[in-house]
Protein backbone atom coordinates (compact mmCIF):
# COMPACT_ATOMS: atom_id res chain seq x y z
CA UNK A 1 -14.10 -73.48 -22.87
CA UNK A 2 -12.47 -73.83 -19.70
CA UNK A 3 -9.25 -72.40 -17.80
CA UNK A 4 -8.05 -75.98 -17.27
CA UNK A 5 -9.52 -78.38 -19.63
CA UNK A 6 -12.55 -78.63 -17.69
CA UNK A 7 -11.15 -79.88 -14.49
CA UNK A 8 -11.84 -77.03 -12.11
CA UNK A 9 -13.40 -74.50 -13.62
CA UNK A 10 -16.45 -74.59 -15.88
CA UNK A 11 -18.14 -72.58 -17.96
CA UNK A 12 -21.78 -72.22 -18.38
CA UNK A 13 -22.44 -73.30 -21.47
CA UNK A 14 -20.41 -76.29 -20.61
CA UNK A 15 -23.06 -76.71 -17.36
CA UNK A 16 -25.75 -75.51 -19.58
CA UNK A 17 -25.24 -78.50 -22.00
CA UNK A 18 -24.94 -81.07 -19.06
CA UNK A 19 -27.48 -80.16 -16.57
CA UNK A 20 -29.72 -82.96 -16.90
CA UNK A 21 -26.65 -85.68 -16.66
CA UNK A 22 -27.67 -88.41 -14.24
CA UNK A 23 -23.97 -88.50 -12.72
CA UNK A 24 -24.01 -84.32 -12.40
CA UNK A 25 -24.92 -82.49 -9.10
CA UNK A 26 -24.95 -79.12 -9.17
CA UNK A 27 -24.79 -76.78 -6.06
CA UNK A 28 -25.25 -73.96 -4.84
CA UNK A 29 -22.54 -72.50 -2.10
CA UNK A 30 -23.21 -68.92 -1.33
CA UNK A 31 -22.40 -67.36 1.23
CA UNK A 32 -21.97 -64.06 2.37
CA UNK A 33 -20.46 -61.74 5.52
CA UNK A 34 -21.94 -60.97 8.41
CA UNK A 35 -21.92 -57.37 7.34
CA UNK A 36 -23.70 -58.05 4.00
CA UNK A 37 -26.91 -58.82 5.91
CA UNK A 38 -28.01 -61.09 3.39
CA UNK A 39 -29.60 -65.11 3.56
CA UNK A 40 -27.92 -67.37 1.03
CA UNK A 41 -30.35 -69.55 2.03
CA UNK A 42 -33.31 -67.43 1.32
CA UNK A 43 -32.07 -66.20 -2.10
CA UNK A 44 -31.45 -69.66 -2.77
CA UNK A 45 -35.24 -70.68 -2.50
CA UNK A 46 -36.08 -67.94 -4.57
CA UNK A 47 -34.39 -68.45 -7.40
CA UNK A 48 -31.18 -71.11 -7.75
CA UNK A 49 -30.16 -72.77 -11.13
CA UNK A 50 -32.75 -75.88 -11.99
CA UNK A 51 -31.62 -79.04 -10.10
CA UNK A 52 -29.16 -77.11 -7.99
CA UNK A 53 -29.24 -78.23 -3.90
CA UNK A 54 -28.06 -75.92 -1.35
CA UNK A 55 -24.69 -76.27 0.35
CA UNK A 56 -24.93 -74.32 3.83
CA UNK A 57 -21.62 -73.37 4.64
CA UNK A 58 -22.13 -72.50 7.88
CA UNK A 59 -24.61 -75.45 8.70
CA UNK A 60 -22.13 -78.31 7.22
CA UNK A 61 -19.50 -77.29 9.29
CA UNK A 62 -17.30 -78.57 12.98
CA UNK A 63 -20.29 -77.61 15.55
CA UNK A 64 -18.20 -78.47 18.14
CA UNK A 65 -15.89 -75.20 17.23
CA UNK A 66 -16.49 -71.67 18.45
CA UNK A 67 -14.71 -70.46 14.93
CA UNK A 68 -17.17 -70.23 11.69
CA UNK A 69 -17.44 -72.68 9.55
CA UNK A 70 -14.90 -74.61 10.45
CA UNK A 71 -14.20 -77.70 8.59
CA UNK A 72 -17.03 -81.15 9.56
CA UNK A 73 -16.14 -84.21 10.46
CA UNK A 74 -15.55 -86.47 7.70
CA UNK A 75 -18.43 -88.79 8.69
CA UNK A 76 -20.82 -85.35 8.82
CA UNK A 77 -20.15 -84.68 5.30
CA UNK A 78 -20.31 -87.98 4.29
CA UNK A 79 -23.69 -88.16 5.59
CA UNK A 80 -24.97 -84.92 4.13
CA UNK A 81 -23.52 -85.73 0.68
CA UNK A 82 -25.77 -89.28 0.73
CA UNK A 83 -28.81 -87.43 2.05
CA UNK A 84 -28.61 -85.25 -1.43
CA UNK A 85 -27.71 -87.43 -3.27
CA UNK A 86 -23.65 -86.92 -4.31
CA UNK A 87 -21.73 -89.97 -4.40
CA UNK A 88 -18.78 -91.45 -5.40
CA UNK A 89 -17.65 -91.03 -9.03
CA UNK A 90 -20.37 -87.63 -9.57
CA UNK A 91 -19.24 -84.67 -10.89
CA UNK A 92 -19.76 -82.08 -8.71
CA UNK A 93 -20.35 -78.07 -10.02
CA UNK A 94 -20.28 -75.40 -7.03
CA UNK A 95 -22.14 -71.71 -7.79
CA UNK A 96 -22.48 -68.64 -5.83
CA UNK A 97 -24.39 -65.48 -5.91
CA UNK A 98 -21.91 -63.26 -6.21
CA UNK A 99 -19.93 -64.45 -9.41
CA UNK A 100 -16.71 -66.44 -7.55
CA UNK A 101 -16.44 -66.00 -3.83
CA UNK A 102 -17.95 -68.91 -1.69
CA UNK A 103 -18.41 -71.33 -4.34
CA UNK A 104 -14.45 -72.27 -4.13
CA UNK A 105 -14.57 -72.57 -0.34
CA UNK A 106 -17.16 -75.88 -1.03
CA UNK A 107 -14.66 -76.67 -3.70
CA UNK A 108 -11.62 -76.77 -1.58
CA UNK A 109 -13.70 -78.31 1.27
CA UNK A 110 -14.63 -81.33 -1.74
CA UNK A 111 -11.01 -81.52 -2.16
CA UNK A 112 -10.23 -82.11 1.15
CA UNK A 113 -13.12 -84.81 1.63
CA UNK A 114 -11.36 -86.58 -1.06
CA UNK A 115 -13.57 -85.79 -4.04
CA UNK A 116 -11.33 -84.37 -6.86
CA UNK A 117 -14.31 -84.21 -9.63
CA UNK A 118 -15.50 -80.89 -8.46
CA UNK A 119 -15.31 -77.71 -10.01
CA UNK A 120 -16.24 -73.90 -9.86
CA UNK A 121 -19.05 -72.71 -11.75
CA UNK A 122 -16.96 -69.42 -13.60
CA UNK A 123 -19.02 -66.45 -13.48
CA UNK A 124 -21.31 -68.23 -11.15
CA UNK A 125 -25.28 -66.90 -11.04
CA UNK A 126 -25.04 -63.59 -12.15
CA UNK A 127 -23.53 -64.83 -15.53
CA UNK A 128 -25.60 -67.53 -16.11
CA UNK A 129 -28.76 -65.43 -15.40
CA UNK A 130 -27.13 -62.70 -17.73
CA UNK A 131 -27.04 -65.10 -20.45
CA UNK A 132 -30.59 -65.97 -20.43
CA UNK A 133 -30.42 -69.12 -18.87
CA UNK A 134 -33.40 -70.75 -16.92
CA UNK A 135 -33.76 -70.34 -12.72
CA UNK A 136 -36.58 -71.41 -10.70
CA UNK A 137 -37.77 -71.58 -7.45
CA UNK A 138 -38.46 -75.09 -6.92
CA UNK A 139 -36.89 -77.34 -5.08
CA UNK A 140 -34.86 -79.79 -6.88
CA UNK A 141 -36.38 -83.26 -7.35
CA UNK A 142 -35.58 -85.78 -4.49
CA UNK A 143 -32.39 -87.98 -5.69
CA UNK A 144 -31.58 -91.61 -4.44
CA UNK A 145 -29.22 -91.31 -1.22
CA UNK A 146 -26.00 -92.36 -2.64
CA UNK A 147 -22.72 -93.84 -0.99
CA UNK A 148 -19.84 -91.02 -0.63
CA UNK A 149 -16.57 -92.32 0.92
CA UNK A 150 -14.71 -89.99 2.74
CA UNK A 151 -10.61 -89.95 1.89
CA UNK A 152 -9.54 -87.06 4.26
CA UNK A 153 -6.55 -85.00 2.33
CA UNK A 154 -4.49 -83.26 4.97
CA UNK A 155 -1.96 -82.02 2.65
CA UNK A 156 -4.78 -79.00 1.84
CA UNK A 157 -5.21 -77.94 5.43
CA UNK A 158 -3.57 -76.10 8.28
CA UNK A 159 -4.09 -75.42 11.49
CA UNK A 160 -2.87 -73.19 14.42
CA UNK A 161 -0.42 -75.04 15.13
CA UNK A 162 1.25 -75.33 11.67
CA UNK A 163 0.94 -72.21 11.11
CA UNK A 164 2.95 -71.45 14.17
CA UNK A 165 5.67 -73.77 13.05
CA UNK A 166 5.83 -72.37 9.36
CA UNK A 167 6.63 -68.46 10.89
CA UNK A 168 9.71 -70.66 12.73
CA UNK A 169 11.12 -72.51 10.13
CA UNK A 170 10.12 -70.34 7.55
CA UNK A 171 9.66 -73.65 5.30
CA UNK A 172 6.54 -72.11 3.15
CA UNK A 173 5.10 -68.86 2.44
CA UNK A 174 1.10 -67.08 3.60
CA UNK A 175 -0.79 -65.51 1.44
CA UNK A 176 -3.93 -63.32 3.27
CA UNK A 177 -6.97 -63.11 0.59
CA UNK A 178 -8.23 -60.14 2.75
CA UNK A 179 -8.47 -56.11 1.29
CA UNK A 180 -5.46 -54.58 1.74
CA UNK A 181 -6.92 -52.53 4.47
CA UNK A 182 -7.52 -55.08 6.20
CA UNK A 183 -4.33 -57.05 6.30
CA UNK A 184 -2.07 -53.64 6.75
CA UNK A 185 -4.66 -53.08 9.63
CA UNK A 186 -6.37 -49.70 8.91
CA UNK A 187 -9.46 -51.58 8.11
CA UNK A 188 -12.00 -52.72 10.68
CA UNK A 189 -12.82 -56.37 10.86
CA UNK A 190 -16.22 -57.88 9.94
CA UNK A 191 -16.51 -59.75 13.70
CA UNK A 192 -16.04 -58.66 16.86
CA UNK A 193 -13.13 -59.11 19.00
CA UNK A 194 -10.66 -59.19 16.95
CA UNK A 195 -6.68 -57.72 16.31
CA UNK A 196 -5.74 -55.70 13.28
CA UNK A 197 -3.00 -56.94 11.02
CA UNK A 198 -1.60 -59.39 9.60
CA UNK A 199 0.32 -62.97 10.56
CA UNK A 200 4.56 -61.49 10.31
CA UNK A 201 5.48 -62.27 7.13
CA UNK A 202 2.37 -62.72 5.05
CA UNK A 203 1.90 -61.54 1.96
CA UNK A 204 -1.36 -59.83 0.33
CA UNK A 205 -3.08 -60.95 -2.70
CA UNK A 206 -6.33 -59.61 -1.91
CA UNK A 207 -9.13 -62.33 -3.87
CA UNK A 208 -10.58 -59.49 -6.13
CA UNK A 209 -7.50 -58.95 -7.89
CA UNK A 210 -8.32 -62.39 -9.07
CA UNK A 211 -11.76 -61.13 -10.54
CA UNK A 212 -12.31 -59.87 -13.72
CA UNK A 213 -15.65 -56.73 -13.16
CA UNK A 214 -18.13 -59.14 -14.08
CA UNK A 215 -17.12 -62.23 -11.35
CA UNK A 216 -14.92 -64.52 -13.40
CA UNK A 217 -11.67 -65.30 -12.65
CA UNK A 218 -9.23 -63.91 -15.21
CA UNK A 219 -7.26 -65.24 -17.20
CA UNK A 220 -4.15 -67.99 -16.48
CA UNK A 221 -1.37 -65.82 -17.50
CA UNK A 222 -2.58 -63.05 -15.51
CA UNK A 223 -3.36 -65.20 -12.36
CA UNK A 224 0.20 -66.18 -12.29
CA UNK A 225 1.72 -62.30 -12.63
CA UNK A 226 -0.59 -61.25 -9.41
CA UNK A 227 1.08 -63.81 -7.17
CA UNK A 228 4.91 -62.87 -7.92
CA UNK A 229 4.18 -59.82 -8.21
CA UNK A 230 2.97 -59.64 -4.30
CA UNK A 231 6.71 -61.15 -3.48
CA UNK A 232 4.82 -64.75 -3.35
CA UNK A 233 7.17 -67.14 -4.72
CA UNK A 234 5.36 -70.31 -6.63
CA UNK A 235 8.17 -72.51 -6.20
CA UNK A 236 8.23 -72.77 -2.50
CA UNK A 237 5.11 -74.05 -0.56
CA UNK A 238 2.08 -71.53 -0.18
CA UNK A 239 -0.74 -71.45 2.40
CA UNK A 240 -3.48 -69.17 1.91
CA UNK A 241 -5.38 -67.47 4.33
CA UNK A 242 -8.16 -64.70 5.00
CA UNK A 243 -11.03 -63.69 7.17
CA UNK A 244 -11.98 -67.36 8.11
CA UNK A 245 -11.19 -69.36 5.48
CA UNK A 246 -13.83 -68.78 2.68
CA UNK A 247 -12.04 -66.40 0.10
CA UNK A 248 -8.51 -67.99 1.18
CA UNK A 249 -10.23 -70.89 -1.23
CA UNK A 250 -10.36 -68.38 -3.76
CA UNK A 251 -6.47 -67.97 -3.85
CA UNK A 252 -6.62 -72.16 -3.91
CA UNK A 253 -8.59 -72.53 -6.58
CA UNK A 254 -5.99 -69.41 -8.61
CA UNK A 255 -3.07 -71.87 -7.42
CA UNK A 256 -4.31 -75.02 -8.25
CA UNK A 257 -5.08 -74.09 -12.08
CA UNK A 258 -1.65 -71.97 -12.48
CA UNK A 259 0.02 -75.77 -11.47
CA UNK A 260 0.06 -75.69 -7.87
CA UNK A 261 -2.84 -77.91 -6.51
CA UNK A 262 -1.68 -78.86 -3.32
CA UNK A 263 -1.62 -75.61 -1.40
CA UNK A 264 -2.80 -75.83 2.35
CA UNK A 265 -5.42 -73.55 3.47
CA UNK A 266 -5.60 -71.85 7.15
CA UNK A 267 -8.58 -73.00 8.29
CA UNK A 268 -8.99 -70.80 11.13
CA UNK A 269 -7.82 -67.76 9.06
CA UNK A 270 -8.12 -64.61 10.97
CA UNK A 271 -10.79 -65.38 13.02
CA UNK A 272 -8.78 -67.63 14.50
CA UNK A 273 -4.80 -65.93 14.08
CA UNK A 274 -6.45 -62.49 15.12
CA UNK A 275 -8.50 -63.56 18.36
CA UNK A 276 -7.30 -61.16 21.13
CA UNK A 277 -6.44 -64.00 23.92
CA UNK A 278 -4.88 -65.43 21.07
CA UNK A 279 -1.24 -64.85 21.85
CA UNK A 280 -0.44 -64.78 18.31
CA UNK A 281 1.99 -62.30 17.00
CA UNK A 282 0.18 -59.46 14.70
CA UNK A 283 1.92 -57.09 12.41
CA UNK A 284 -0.03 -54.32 10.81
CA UNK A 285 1.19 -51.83 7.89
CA UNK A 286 2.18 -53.15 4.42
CA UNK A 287 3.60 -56.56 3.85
CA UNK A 288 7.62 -56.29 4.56
């Protein structure tokens, strides 16, 4: 059973049934905060689902910016995804560590590339380790380096500069994924050197809300309560945002199965909006 027929969201007995397909690649996306003080990396050579490569967020990303993980260059990605082994016409199945957090940020960032036959693992590791299912800590077995065309989608991204022009013509609505400490400003940030608030005129649908207790998103009718509820209108044009872009994906990935697929995301997120040479206008206090 899936939220969407299977599209982009699976379950784990749905994974657990397929994992040996030749034209499957699972991976594994976690990543975590700076203040979590954990190694995605680490945990991943520990113990990852069987077959599962690691996708390094931070690593696969625009070296050339000074934000975090900003998005690659569509030839980097391209070249990672042959190295592994993920090609055109593969389905693609993204997990995390923490039950759905990163895992839709390497989903979006599939979507973007082009690649529409990628999904969310619901529930992610902890549920398929609290079912029983097998982990190991071997590395995966080497695949043939497979061709992956790049087909860039701008419609799912924004920029500084779009954002900018959205507050003026007021054309489309933000959504911040952040706690609502956080985007009313009473919160500290994770990094250094940076505002609190919020970008005037946001809205807060903070990504846990999404979350059932035990990391799976809930359920289709209640996805599309939390967003109207929050004063976020689903017939005009939404782009999400957050910390620096990872759980923004989160409210993409709620979007996209409640009908709305084509939401941009902020790439830059916060990290970018809340710099303090900036010169970005901040409101703090609850969403008005």
């Amino acid at each position: 059973m899936t939220l969407d027929g299977g599209k982009w969201l699976v379950e784990t007995d749905w994974l657990a049934a397929r994992l040996d397909a030749p034209d499957l690649m699972v991976l594994d996306g976690s990543w975590h905060l700076p203040t979590a003080q954990r190694d995605a990396r680490a945990e991943y050579q520990r113990e990852h689902i069987p077959g599962a490569q690691f996708f390094d967020i931070d690593e696969l990303s625009d070296e050339r910016s000074q934000l975090p993980h900003m998005l690659p260059s569509t030839v980097k990605f391209a070249s990672a995804m042959k190295r592994i082994g993920v090609g055109d016409g593969m389905r693609v199945v993204v997990y995390d560590t923490l039950g759905l957090f990163s895992a839709a940020r390497v989903w979006w960032t599939f979507r973007v590339m082009g690649h529409e036959d990628v999904a969310v693992l619901n529930g992610g590791l902890p549920k398929w380790k609290r079912e029983g299912r097998p982990v190991t800590g071997e590395p995966p077995r080497e695949r043939s380096p497979r061709h992956f065309t790049p087909r860039f989608n701008a419609a799912l991204v924004r920029d500084l500069a779009d954002v900018r022009a959205l507050l003026e013509s007021r054309t489309g609505q933000i959504v911040d994924a952040r706690s609502g400490g956080r985007f009313a400003g009473v919160e500290p940030e994770p990094r250094a050197g940076l505002r609190a608030g919020h970008i005037p005129g946001s809205r807060n649908v903070h990504y846990a809300a999404l979350l059932n207790s035990d990391g799976t998103l809930k359920p289709l009718d209640e996805l599309r309560r939390l967003f109207p509820e929050a004063g976020v209108d689903l017939r005009r044009p939404v782009v999400t945002s957050c910390g620096s872009g990872v759980t923004a994906a989160i409210l993409s990935l709620a979007l996209a199965l409640v009908g709305h697929p084509d939401s941009g995301l902020y790439d830059g997120s916060w990290a970018e909006w809340g710099r303090e040479d900036a010169g970005t206008p901040v409101e703090t206090g609850p969403a008005r």
